[in-house]
Protein backbone atom coordinates (compact mmCIF):
# COMPACT_ATOMS: atom_id res chain seq x y z
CA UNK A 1 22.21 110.09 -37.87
CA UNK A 2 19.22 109.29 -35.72
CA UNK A 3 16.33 107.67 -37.52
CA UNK A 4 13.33 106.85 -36.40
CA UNK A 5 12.26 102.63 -36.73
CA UNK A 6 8.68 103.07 -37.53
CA UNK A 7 9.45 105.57 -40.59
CA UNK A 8 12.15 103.21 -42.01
CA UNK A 9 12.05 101.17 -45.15
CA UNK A 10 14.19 98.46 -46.00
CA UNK A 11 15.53 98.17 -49.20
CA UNK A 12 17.83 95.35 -51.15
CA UNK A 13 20.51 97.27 -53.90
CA UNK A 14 23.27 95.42 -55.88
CA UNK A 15 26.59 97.21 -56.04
CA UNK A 16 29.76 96.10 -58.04
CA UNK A 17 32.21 94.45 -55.08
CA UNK A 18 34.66 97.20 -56.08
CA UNK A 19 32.20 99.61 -54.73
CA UNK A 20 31.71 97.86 -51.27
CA UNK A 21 35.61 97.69 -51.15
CA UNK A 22 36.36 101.26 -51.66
CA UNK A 23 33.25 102.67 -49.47
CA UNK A 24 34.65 99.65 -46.63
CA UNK A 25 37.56 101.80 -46.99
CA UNK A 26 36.40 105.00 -47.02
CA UNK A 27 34.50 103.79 -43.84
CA UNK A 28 37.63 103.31 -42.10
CA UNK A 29 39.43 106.11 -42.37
CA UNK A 30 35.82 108.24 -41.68
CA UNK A 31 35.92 105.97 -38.44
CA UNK A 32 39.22 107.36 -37.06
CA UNK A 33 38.49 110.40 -38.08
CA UNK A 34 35.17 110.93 -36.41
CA UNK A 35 36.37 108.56 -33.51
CA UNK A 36 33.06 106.57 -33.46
CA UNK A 37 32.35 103.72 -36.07
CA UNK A 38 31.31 104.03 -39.53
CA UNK A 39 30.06 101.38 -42.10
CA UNK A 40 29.76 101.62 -45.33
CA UNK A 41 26.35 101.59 -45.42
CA UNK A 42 26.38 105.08 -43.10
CA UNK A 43 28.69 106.17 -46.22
CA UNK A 44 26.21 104.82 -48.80
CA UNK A 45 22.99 107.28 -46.35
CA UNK A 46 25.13 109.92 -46.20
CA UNK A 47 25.91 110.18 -50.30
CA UNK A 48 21.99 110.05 -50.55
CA UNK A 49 21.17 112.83 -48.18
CA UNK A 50 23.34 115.07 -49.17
CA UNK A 51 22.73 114.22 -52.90
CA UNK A 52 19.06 114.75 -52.53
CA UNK A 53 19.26 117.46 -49.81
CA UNK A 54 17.43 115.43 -47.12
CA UNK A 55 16.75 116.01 -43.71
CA UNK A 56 17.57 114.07 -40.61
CA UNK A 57 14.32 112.73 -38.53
CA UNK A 58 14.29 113.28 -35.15
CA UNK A 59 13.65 110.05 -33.25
C-alpha cells in the first residue's frame, strides 16, 4: 500500500485490547501468507479501504 507522506493524516482511535489481540493475530498469519510483514494497523487500512471503496495513492 504505497501512500504518499504529504497527503497523510494522523489520527489517535481507541480500540477494546481484544480487538488489537485478534487483528495482532490476524496480522500474523496475513504475514506468512503474503511473505512480507503485516501489522495490525495495515489490517485496520485495509478494513477501511475496502469498506469505503478507496483508492490507493500513488506516491
Amino acid at each position: 500500500m504505497a501512500r504518499s507522506k504529504s497527503n497523510n493524516v494522523q489520527i489517535n482511535i481507541s480500540i477494546p485490547m481484544e480487538w488489537k489481540t485478534e487483528l495482532e493475530n490476524l496480522a500474523r498469519i496475513y504475514s506468512v501468507e503474503e511473505g512480507k510483514t503485516i501489522t495490525f494497523i495495515d489490517l485496520m487500512r485495509r478494513g477501511i479501504q475496502e469498506k469505503y471503496q478507496l483508492g490507493e495513492q500513488d506516491e
